[in-house]
PDB file of N, CA and C in Angstrom:
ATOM      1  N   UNK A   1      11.357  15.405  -3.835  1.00  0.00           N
ATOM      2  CA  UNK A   1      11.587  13.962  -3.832  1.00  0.00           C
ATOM      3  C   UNK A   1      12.172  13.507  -5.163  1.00  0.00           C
ATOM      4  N   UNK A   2      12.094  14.430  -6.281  1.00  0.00           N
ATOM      5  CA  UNK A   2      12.442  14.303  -7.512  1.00  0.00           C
ATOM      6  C   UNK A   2      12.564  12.736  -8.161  1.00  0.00           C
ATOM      7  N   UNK A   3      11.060  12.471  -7.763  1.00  0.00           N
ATOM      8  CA  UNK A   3      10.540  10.636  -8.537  1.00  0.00           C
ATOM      9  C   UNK A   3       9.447  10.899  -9.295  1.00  0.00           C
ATOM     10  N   UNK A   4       8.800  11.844  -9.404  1.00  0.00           N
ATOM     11  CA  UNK A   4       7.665  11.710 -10.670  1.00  0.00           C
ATOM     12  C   UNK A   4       7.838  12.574 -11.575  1.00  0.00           C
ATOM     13  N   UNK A   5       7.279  12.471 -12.530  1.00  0.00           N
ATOM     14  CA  UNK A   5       6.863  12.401 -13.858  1.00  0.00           C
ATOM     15  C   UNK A   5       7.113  13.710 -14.545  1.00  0.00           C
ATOM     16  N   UNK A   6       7.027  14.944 -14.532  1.00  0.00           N
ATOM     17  CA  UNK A   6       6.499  16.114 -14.624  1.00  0.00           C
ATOM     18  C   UNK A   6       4.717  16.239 -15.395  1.00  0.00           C
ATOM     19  N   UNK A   7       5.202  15.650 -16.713  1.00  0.00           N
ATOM     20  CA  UNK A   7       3.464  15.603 -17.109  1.00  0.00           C
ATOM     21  C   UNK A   7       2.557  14.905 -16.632  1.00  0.00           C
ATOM     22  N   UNK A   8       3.277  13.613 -15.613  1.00  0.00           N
ATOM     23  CA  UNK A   8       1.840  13.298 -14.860  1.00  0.00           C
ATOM     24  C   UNK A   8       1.016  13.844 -13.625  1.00  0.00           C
ATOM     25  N   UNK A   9       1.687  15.183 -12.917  1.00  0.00           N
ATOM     26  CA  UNK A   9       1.249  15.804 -12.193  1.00  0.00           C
ATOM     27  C   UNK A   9      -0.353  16.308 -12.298  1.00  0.00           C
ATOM     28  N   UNK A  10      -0.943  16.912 -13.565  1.00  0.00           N
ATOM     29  CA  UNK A  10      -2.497  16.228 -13.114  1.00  0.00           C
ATOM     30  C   UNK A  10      -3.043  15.204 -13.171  1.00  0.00           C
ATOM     31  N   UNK A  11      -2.496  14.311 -13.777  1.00  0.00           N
ATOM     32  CA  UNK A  11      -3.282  13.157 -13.285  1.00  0.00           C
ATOM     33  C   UNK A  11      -3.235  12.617 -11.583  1.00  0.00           C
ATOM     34  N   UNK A  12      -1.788  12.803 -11.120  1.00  0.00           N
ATOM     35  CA  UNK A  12      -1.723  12.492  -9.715  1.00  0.00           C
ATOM     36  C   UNK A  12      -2.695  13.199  -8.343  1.00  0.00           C
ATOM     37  N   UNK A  13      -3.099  14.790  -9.182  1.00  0.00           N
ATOM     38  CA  UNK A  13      -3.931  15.465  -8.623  1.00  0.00           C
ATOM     39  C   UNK A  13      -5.504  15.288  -8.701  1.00  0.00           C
ATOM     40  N   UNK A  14      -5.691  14.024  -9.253  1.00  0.00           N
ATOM     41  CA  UNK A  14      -7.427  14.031  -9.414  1.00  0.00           C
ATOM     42  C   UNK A  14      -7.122  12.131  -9.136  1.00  0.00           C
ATOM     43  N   UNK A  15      -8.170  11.504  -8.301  1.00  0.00           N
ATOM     44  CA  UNK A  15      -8.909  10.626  -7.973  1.00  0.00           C
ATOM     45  C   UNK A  15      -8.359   9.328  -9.076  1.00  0.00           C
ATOM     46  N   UNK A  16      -7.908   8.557  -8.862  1.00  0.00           N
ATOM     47  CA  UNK A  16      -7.989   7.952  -7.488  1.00  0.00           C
ATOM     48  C   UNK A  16      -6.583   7.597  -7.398  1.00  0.00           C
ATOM     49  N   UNK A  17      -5.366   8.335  -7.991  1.00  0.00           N
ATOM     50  CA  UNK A  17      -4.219   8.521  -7.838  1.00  0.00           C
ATOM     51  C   UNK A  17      -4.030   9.270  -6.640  1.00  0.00           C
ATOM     52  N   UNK A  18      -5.020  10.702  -6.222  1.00  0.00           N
ATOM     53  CA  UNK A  18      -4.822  11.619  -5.796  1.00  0.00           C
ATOM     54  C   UNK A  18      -4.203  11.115  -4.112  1.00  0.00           C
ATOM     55  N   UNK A  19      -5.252  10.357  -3.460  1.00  0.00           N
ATOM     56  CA  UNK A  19      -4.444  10.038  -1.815  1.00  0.00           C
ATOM     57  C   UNK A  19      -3.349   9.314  -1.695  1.00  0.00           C
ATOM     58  N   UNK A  20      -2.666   8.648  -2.992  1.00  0.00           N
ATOM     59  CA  UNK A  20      -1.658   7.277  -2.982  1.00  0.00           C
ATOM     60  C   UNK A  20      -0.476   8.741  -3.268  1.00  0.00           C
ATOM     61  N   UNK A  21      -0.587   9.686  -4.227  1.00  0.00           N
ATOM     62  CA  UNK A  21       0.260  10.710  -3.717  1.00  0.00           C
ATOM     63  C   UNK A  21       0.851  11.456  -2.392  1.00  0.00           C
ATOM     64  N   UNK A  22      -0.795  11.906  -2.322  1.00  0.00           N
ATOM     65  CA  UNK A  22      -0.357  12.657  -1.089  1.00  0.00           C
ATOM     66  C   UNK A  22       0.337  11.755   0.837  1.00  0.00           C
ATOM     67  N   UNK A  23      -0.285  10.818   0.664  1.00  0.00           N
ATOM     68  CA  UNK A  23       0.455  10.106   1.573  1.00  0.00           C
ATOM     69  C   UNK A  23       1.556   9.688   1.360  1.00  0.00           C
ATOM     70  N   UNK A  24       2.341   9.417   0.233  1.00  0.00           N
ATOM     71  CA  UNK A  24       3.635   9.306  -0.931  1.00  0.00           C
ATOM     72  C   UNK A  24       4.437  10.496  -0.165  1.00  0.00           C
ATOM     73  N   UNK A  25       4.116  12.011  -0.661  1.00  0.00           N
ATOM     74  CA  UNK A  25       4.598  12.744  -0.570  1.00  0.00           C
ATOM     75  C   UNK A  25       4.558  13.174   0.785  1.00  0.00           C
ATOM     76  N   UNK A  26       3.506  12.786   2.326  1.00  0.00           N
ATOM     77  CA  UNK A  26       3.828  13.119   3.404  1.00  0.00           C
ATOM     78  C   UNK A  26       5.234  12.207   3.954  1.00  0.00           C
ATOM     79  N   UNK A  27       5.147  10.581   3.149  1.00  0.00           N
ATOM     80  CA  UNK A  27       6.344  10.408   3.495  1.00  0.00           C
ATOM     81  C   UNK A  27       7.660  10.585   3.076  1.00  0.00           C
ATOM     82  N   UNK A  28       7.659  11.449   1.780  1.00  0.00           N
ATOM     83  CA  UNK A  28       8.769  11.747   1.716  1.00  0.00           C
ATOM     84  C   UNK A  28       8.930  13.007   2.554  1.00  0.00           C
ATOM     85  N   UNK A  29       8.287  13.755   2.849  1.00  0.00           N
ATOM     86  CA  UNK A  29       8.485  15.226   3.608  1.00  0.00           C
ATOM     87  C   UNK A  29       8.931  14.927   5.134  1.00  0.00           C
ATOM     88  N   UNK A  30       8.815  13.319   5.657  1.00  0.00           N
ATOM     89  CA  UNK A  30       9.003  13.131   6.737  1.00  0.00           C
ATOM     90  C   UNK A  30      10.408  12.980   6.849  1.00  0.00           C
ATOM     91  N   UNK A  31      10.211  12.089   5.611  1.00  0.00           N
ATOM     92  CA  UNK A  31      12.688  11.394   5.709  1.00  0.00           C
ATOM     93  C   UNK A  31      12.938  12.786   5.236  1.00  0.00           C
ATOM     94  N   UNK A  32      12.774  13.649   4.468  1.00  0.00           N
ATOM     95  CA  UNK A  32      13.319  15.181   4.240  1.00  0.00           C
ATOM     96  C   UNK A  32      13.733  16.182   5.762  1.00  0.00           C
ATOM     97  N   UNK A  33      12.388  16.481   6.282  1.00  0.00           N
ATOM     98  CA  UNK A  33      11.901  17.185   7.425  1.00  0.00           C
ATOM     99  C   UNK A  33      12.947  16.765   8.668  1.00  0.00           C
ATOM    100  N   UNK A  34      13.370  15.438   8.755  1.00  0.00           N
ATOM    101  CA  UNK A  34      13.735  14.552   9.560  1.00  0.00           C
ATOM    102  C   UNK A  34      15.305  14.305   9.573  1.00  0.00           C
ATOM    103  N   UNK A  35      15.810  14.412   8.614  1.00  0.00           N
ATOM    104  CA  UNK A  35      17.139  14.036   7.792  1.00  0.00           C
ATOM    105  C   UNK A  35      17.156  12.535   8.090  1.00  0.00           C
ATOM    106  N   UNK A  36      16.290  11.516   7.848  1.00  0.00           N
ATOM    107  CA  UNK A  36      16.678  10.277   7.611  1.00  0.00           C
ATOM    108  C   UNK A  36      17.245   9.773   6.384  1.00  0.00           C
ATOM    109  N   UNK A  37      18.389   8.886   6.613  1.00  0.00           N
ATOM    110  CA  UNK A  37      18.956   8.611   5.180  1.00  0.00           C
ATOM    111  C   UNK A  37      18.590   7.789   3.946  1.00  0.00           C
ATOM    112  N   UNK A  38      17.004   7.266   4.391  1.00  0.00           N
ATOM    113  CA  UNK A  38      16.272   6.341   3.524  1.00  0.00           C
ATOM    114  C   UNK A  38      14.932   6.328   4.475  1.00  0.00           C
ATOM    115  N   UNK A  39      14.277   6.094   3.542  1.00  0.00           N
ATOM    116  CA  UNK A  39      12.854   5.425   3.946  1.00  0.00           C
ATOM    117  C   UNK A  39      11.908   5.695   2.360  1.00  0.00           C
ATOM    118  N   UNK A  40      10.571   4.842   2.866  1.00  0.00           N
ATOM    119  CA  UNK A  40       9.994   5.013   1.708  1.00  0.00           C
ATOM    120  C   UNK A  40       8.717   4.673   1.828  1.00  0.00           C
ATOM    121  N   UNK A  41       7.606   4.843   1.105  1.00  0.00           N
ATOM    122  CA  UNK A  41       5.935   4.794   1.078  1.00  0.00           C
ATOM    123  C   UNK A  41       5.369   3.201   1.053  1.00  0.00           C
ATOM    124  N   UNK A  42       4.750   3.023   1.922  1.00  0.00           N
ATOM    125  CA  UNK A  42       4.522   1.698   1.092  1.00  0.00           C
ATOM    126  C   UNK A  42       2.800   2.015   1.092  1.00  0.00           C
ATOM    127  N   UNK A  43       2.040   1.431  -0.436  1.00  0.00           N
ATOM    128  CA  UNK A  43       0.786   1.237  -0.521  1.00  0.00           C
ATOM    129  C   UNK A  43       0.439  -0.276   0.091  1.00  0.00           C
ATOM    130  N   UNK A  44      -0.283  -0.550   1.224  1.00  0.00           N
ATOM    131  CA  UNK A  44      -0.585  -1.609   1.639  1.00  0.00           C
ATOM    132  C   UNK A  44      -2.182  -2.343   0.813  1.00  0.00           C
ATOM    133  N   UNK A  45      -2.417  -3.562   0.668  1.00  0.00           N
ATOM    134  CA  UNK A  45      -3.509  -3.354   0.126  1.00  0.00           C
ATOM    135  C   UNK A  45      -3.994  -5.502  -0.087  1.00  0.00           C
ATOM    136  N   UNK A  46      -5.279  -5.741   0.201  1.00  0.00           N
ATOM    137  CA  UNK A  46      -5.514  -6.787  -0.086  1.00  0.00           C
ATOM    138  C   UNK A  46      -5.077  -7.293  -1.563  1.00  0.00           C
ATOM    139  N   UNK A  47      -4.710  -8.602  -1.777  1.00  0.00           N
ATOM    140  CA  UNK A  47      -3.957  -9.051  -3.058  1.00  0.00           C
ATOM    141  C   UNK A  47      -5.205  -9.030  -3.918  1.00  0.00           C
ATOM    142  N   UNK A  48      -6.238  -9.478  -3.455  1.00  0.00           N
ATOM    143  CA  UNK A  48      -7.783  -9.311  -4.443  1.00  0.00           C
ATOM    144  C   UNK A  48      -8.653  -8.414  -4.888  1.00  0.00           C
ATOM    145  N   UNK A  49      -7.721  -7.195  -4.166  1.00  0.00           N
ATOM    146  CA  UNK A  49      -8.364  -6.043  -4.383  1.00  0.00           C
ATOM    147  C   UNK A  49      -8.095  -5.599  -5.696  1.00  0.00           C
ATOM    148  N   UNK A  50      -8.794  -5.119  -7.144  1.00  0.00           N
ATOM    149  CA  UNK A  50      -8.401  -5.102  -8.262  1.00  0.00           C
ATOM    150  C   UNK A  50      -8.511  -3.396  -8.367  1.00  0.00           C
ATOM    151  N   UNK A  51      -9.452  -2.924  -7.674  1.00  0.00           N
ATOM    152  CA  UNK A  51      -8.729  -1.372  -7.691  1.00  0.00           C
ATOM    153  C   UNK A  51      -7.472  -0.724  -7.115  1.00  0.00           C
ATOM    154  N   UNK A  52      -7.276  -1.327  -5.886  1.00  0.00           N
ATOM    155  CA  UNK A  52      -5.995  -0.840  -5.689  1.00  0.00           C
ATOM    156  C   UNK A  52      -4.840  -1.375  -6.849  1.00  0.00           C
ATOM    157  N   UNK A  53      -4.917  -2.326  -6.804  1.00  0.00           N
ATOM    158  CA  UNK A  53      -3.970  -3.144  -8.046  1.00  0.00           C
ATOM    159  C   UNK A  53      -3.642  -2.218  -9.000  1.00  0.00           C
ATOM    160  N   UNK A  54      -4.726  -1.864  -9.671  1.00  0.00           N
ATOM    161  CA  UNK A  54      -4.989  -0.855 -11.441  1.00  0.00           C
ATOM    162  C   UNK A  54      -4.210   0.757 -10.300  1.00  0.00           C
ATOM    163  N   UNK A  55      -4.921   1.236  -9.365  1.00  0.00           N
ATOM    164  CA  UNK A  55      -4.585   2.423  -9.075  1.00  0.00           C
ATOM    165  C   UNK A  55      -2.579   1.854  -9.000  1.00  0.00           C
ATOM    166  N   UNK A  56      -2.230   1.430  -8.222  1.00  0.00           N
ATOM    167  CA  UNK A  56      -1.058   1.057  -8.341  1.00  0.00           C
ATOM    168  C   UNK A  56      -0.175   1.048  -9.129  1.00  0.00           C
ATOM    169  N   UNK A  57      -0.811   0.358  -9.859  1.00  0.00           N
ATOM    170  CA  UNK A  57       0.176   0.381 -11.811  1.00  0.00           C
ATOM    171  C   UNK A  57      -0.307   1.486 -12.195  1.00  0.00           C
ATOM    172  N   UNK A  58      -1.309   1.894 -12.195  1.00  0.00           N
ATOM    173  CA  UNK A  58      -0.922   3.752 -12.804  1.00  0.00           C
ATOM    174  C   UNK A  58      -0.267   4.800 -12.081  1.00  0.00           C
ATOM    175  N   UNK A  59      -0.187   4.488 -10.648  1.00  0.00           N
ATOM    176  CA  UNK A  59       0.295   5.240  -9.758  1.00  0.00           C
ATOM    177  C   UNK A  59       2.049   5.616 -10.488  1.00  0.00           C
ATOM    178  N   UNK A  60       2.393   3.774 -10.198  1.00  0.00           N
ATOM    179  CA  UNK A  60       3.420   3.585 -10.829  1.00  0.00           C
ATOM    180  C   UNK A  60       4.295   4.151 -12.293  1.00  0.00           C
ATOM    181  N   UNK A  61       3.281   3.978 -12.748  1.00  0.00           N
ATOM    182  CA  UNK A  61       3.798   4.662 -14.048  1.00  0.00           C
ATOM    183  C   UNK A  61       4.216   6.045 -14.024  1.00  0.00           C
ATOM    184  N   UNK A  62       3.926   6.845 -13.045  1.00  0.00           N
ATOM    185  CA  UNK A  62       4.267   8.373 -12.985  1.00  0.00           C
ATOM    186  C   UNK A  62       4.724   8.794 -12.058  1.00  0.00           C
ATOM    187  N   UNK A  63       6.186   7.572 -11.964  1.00  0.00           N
ATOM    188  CA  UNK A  63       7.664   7.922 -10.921  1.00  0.00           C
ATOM    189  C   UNK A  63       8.392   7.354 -12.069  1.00  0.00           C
ATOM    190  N   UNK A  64       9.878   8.417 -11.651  1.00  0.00           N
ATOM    191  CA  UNK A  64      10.783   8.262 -12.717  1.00  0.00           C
ATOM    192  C   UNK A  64      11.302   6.859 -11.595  1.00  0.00           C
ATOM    193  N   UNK A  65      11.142   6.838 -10.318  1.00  0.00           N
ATOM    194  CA  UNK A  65      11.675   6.141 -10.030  1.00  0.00           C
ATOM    195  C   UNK A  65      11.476   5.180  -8.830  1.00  0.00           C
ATOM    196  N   UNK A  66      11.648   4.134  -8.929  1.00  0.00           N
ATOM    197  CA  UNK A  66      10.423   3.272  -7.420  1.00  0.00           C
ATOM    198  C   UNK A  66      11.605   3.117  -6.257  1.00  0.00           C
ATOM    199  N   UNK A  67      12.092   4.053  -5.624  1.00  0.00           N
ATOM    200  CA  UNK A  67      13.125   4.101  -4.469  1.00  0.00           C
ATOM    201  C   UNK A  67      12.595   4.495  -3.393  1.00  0.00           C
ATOM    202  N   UNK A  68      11.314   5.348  -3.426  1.00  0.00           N
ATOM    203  CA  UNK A  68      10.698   5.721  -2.528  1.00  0.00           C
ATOM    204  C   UNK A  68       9.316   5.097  -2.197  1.00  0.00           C
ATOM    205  N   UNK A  69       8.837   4.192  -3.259  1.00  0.00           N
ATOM    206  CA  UNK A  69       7.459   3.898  -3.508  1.00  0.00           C
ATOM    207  C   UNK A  69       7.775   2.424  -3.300  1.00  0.00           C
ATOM    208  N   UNK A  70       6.817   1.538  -2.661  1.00  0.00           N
ATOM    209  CA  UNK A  70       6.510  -0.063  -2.448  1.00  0.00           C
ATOM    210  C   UNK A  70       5.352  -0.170  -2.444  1.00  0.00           C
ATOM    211  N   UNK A  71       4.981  -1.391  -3.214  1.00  0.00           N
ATOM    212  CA  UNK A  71       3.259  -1.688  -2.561  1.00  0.00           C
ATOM    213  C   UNK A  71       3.585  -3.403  -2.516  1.00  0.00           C
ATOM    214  N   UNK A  72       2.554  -3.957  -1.263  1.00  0.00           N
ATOM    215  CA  UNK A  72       3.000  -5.045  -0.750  1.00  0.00           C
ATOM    216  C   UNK A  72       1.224  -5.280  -0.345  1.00  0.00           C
ATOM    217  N   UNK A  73       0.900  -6.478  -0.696  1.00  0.00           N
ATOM    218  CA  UNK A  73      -0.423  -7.242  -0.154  1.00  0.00           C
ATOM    219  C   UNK A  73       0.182  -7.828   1.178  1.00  0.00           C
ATOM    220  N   UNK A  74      -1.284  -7.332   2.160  1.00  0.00           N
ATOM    221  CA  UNK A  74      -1.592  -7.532   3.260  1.00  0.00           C
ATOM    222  C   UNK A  74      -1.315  -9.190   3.377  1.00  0.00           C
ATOM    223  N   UNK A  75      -1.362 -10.047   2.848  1.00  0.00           N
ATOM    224  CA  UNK A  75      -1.366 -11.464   2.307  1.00  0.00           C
ATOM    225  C   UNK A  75       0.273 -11.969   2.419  1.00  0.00           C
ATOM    226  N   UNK A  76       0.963 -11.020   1.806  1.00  0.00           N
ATOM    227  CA  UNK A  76       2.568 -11.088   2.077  1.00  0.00           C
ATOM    228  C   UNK A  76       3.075 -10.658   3.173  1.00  0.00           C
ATOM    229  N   UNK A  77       2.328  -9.830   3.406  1.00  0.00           N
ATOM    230  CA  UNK A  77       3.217  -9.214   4.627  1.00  0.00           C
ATOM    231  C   UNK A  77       2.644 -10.488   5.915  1.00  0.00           C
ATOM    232  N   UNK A  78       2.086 -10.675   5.787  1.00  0.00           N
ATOM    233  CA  UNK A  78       0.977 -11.735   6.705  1.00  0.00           C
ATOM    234  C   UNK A  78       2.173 -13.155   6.829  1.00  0.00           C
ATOM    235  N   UNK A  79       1.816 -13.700   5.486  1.00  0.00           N
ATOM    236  CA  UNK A  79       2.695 -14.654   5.487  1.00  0.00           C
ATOM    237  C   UNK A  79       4.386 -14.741   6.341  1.00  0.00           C
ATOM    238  N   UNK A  80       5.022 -13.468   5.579  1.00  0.00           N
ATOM    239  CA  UNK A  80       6.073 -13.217   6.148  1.00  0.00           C
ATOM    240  C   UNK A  80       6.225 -12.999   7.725  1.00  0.00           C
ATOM    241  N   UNK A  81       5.257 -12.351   8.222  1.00  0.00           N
ATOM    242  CA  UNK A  81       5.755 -12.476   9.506  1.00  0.00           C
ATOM    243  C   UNK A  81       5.028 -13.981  10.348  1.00  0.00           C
ATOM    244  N   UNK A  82       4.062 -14.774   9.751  1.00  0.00           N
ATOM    245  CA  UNK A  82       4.283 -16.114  10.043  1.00  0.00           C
ATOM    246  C   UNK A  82       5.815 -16.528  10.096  1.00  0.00           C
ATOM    247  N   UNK A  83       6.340 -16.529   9.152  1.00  0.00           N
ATOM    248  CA  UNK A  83       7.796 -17.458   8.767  1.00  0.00           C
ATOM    249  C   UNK A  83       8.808 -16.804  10.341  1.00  0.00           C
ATOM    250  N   UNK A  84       8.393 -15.949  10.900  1.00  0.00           N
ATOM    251  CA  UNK A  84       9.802 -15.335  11.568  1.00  0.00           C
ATOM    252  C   UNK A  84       8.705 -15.389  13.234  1.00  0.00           C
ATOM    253  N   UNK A  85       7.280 -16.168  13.149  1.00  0.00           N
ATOM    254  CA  UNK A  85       7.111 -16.198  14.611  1.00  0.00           C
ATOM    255  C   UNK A  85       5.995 -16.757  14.731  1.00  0.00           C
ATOM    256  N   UNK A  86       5.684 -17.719  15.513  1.00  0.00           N
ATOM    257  CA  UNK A  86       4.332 -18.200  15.636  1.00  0.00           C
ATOM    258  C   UNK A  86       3.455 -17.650  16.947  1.00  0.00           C
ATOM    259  N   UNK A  87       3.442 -16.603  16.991  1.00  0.00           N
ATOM    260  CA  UNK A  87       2.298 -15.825  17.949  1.00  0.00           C
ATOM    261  C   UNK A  87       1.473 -15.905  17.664  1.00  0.00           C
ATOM    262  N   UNK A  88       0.342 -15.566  18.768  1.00  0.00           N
ATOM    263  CA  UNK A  88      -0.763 -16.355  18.317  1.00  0.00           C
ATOM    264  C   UNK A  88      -1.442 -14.700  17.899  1.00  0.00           C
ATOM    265  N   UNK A  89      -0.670 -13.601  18.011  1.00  0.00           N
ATOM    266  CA  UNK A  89      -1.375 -12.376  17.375  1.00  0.00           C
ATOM    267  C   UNK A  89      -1.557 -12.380  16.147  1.00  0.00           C
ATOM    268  N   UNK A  90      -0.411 -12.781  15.357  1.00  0.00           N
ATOM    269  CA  UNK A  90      -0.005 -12.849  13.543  1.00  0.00           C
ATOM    270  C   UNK A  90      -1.903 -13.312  13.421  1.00  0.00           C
ATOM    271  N   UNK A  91      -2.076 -14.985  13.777  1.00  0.00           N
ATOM    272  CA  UNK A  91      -3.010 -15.359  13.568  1.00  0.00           C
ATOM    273  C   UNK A  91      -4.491 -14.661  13.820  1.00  0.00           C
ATOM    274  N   UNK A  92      -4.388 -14.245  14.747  1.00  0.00           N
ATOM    275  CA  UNK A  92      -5.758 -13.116  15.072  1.00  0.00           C
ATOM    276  C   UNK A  92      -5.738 -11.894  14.195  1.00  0.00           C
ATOM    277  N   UNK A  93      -4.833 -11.610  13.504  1.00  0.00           N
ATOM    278  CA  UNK A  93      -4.655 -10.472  12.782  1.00  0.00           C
ATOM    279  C   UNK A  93      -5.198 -11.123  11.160  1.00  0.00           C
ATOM    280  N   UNK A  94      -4.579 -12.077  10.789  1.00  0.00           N
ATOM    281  CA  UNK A  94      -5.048 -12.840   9.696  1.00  0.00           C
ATOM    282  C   UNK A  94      -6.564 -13.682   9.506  1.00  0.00           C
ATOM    283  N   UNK A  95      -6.965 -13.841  11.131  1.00  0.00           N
ATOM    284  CA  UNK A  95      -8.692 -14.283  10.862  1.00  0.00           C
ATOM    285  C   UNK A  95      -9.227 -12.852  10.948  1.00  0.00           C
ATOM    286  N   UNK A  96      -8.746 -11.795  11.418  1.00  0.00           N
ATOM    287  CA  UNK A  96     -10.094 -10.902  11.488  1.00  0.00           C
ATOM    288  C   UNK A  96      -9.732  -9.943  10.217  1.00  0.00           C
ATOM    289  N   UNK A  97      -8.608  -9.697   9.567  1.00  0.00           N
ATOM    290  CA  UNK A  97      -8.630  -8.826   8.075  1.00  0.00           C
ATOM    291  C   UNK A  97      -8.300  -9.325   7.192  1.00  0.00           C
ATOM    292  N   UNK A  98      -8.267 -10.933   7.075  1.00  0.00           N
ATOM    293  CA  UNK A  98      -8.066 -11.495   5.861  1.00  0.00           C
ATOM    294  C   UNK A  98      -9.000 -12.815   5.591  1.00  0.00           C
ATOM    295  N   UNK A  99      -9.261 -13.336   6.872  1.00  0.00           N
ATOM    296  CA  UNK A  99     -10.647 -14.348   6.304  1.00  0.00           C
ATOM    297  C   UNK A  99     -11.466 -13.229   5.894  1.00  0.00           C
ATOM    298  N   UNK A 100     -11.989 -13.390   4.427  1.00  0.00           N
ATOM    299  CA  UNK A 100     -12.688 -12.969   3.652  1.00  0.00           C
ATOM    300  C   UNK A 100     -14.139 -13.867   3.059  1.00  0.00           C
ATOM    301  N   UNK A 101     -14.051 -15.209   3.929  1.00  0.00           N
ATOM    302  CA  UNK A 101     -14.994 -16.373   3.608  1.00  0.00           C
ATOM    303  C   UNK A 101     -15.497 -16.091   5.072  1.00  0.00           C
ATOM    304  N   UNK A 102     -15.402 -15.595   5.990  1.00  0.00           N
ATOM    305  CA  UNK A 102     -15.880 -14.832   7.049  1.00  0.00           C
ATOM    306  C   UNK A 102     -17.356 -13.915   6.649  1.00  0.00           C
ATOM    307  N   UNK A 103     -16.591 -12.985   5.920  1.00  0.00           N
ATOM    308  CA  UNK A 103     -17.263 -11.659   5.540  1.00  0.00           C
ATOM    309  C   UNK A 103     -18.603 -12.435   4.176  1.00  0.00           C
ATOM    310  N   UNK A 104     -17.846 -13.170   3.518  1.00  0.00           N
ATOM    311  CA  UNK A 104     -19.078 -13.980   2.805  1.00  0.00           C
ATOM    312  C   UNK A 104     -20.241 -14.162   3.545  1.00  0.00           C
ATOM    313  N   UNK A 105     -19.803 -15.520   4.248  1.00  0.00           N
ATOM    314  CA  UNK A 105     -20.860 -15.905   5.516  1.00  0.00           C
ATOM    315  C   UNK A 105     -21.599 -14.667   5.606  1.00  0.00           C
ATOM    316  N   UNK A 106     -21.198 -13.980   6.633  1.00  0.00           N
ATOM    317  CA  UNK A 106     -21.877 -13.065   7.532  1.00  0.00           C
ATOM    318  C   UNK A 106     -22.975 -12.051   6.632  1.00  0.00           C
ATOM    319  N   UNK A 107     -22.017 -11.663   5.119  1.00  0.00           N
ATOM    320  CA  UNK A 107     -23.092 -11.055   4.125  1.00  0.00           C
ATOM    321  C   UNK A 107     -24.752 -12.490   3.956  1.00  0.00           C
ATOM    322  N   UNK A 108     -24.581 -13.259   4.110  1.00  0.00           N
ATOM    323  CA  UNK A 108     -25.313 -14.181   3.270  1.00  0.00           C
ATOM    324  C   UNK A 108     -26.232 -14.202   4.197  1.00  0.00           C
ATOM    325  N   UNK A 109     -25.933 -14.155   5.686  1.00  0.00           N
ATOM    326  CA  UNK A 109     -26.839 -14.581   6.207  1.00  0.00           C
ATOM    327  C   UNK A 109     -27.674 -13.375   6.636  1.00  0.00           C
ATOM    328  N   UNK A 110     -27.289 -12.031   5.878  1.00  0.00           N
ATOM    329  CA  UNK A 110     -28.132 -11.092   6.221  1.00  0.00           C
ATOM    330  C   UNK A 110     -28.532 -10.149   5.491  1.00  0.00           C
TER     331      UNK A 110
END
């Protein structure tokens, strides 16, 4: 895929870099394997989530190059496909993995 680092290869091999690689690298083995002329990884991930965030930016730091790599909050991608359709799925998809004042509630009351 010739996008990372050379010296950051152990770090990519130990926790909690280690699965944001290897799913990285199954998708590049797929557009390889495949002969597609592009594609690329995306890390999906709640915007409030502060570990994925930190894993991310270090992830980041050990590619020469972000052509193959995206990370995008569940929150954006959400929004965006509001703007292009008002189904009433978008919305059922956004109360049950993103109301997070849901998951409050439900902790509190038990």
């Amino acid at each position: 895929m010739d996008c990372f680092k050379q010296p950051a290869i152990e770090q990519l091999r130990r926790q909690p870099l280690q699965q944001i690689w290897r799913d990285h690298l199954l998708a590049g083995i797929h557009r390889i394997a495949n002969h597609f002329d592009e594609g690329f990884f995306v890390f999906l991930y709640p915007e409030r989530n502060v570990h994925c965030s930190e894993a991310i930016r270090r992830y980041s730091d050990c590619l020469t190059t972000d052509q193959t790599f995206a990370s995008w909050t569940l929150e954006s991608v959400a929004r965006a496909i509001k703007r292009h359709t008002d189904d009433e799925w978008i919305d059922l998809l956004i109360d049950r993995y993103l109301n997070f004042e849901k998951i409050s509630s439900y902790a509190q009351q038990n």
